[in-house]
Protein backbone atom coordinates (compact mmCIF):
# COMPACT_ATOMS: atom_id res chain seq x y z
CA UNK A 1 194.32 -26.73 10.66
CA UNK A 2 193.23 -23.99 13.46
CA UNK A 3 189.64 -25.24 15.21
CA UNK A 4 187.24 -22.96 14.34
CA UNK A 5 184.28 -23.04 16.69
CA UNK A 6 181.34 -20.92 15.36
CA UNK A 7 178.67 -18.99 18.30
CA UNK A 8 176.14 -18.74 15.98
CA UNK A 9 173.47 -21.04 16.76
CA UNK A 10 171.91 -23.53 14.99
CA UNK A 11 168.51 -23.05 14.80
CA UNK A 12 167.12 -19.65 15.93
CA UNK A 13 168.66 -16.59 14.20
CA UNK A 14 169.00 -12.31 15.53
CA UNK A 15 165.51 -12.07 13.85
CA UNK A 16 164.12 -15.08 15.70
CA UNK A 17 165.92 -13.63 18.72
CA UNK A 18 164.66 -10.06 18.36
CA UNK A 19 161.32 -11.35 18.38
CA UNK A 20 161.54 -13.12 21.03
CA UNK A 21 162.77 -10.19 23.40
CA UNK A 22 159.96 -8.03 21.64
CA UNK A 23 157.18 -10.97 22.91
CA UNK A 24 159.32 -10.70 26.43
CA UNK A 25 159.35 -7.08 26.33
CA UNK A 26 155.49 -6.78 26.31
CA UNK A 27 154.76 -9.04 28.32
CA UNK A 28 156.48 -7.76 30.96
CA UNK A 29 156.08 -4.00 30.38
CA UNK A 30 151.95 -4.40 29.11
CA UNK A 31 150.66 -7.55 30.41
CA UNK A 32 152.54 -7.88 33.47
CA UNK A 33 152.70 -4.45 34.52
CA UNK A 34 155.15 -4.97 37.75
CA UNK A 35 157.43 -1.93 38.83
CA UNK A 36 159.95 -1.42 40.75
CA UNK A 37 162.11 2.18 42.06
CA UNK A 38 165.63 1.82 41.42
CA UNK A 39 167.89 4.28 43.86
CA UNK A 40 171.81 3.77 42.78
CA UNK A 41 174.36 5.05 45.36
CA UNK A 42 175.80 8.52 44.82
CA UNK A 43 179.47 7.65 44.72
CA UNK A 44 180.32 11.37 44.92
CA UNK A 45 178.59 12.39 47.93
CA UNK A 46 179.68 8.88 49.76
CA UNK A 47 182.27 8.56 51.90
CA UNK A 48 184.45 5.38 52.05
CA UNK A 49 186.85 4.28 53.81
CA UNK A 50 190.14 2.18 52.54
CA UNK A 51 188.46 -0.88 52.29
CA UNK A 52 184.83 0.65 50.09
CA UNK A 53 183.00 0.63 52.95
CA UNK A 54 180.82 3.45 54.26
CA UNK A 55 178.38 4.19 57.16
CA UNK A 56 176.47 6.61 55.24
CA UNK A 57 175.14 5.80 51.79
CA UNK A 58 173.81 8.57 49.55
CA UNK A 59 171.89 7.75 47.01
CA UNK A 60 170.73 9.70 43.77
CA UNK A 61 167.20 10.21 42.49
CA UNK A 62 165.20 7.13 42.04
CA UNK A 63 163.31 5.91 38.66
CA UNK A 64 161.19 3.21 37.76
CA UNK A 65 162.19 -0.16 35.96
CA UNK A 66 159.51 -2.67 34.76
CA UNK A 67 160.44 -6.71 35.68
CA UNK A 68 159.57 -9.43 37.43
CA UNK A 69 159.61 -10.19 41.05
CA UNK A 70 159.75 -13.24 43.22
CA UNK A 71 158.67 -12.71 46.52
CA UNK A 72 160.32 -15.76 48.82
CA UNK A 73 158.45 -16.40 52.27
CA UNK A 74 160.40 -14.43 54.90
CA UNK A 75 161.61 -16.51 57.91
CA UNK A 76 162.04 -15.77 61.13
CA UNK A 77 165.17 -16.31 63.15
CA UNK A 78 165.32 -16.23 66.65
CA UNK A 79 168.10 -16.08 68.86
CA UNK A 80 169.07 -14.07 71.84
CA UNK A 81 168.66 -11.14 71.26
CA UNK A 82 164.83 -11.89 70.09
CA UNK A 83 163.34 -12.95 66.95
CA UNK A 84 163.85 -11.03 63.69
CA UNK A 85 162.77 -11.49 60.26
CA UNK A 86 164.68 -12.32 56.78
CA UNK A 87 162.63 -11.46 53.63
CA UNK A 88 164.36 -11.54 50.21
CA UNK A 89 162.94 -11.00 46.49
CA UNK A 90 164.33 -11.66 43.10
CA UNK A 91 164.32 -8.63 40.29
CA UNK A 92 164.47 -10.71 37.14
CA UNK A 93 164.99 -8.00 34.30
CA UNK A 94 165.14 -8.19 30.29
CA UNK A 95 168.38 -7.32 29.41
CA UNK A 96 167.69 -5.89 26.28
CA UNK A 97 165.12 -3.74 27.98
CA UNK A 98 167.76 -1.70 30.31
CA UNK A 99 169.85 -1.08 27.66
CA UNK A 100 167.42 0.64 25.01
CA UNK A 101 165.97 3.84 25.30
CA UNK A 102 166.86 6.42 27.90
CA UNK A 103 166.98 4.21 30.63
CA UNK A 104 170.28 2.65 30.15
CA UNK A 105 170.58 0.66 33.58
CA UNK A 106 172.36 -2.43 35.16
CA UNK A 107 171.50 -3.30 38.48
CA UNK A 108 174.63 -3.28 41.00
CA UNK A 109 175.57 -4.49 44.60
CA UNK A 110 174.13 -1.74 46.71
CA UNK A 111 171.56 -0.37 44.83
CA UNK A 112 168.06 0.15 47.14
CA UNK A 113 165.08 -1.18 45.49
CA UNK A 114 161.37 0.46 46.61
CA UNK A 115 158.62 -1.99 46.04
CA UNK A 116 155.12 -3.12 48.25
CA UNK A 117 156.49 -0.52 50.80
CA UNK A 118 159.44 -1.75 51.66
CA UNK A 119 162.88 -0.80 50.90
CA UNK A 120 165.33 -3.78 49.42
CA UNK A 121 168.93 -3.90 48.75
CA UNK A 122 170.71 -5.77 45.72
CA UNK A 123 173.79 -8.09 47.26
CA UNK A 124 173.92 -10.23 43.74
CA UNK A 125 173.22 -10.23 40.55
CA UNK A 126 173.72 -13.10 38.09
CA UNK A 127 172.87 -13.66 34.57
CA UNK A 128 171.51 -16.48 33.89
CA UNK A 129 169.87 -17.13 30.98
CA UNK A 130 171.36 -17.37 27.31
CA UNK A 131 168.72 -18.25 24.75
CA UNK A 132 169.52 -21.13 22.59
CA UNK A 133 173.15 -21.18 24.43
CA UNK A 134 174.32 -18.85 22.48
CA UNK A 135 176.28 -15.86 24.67
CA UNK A 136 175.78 -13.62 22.40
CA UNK A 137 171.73 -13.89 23.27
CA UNK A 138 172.31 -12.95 26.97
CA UNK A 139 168.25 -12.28 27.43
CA UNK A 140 168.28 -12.13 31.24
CA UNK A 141 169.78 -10.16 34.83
CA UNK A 142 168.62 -11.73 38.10
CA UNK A 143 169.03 -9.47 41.25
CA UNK A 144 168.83 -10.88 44.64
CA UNK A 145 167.81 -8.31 47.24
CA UNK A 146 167.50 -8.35 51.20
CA UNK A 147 165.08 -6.17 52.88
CA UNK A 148 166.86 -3.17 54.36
CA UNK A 149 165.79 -1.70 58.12
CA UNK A 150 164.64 1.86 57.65
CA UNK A 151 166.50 2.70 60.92
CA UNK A 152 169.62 2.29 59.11
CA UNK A 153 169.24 3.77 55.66
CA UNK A 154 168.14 6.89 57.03
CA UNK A 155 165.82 8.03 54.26
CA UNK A 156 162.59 8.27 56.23
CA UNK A 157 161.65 9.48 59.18
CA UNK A 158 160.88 7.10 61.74
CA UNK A 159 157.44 7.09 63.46
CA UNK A 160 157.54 8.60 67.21
């Protein structure tokens, strides 16, 4: 006799689940109300070398996502060279939400993030939430993004 494991949970159902990304869904988009600008890279106008690297990124026209963000306390680091500062923020998205509509969007490694007047890059992303355990209710994408010097992505100009 083959073991036949079932996915299907329990005790919440596609309706239950549906529901529960539509309660997610306004809260974030209505309630909420956070925003972020989402600039992918251009991969056609980049240059790489052999190993994907590149010193100039290109990036295509930005548009605006609704989530959440975590702001972490930046810390400073000093060493020889003088002090600098390390600020990161999380982009916590609704699946469900990127995929419907005309948005159609997953965050990647790379992508430049404009929000409180900084620029932020994405160097991980991780999914970790599955409602009721179930993968087939994936409900959440966490990005983790650095903040990026202006001096080296080259998309403003730099104050005299």
């Amino acid at each position: 006799m083959a073991n036949n494991v079932s996915t299907s949970p329990f005790f919440i159902s596609q309706k239950e689940y549906d529901l529960f990304n539509h309660f997610n869904e306004e809260l974030v988009d209505d309630v909420v109300g956070q925003a972020v600008d989402i600039y992918k890279v251009d991969l056609n106008n980049t240059d790489s070398n052999i190993y994907g690297e590149s010193d100039t990124k290109y990036y295509k026209v930005g548009f605006r996502v609704n989530c959440l963000v975590q702001y972490n306390r930046p810390e400073t680091i000093t060493n020889d060279a003088g002090a600098d500062l390390n600020a990161n923020i999380q982009l916590r998205f609704q699946r469900a939400n990127l995929a419907s509509g005309s948005l159609n969007f997953y965050p990647e490694v790379g992508d430049l993030c404009d929000w409180n007047n900084y620029y932020w890059e994405v160097n991980s992303i991780v999914e970790p939430q599955l409602v009721a355990g179930n993968p087939n209710f994936n409900h959440s994408i966490v990005a983790e993004a650095n903040r990026a010097r202006i001096s080296s992505l080259q998309i403003v100009e730099r104050p005299r």
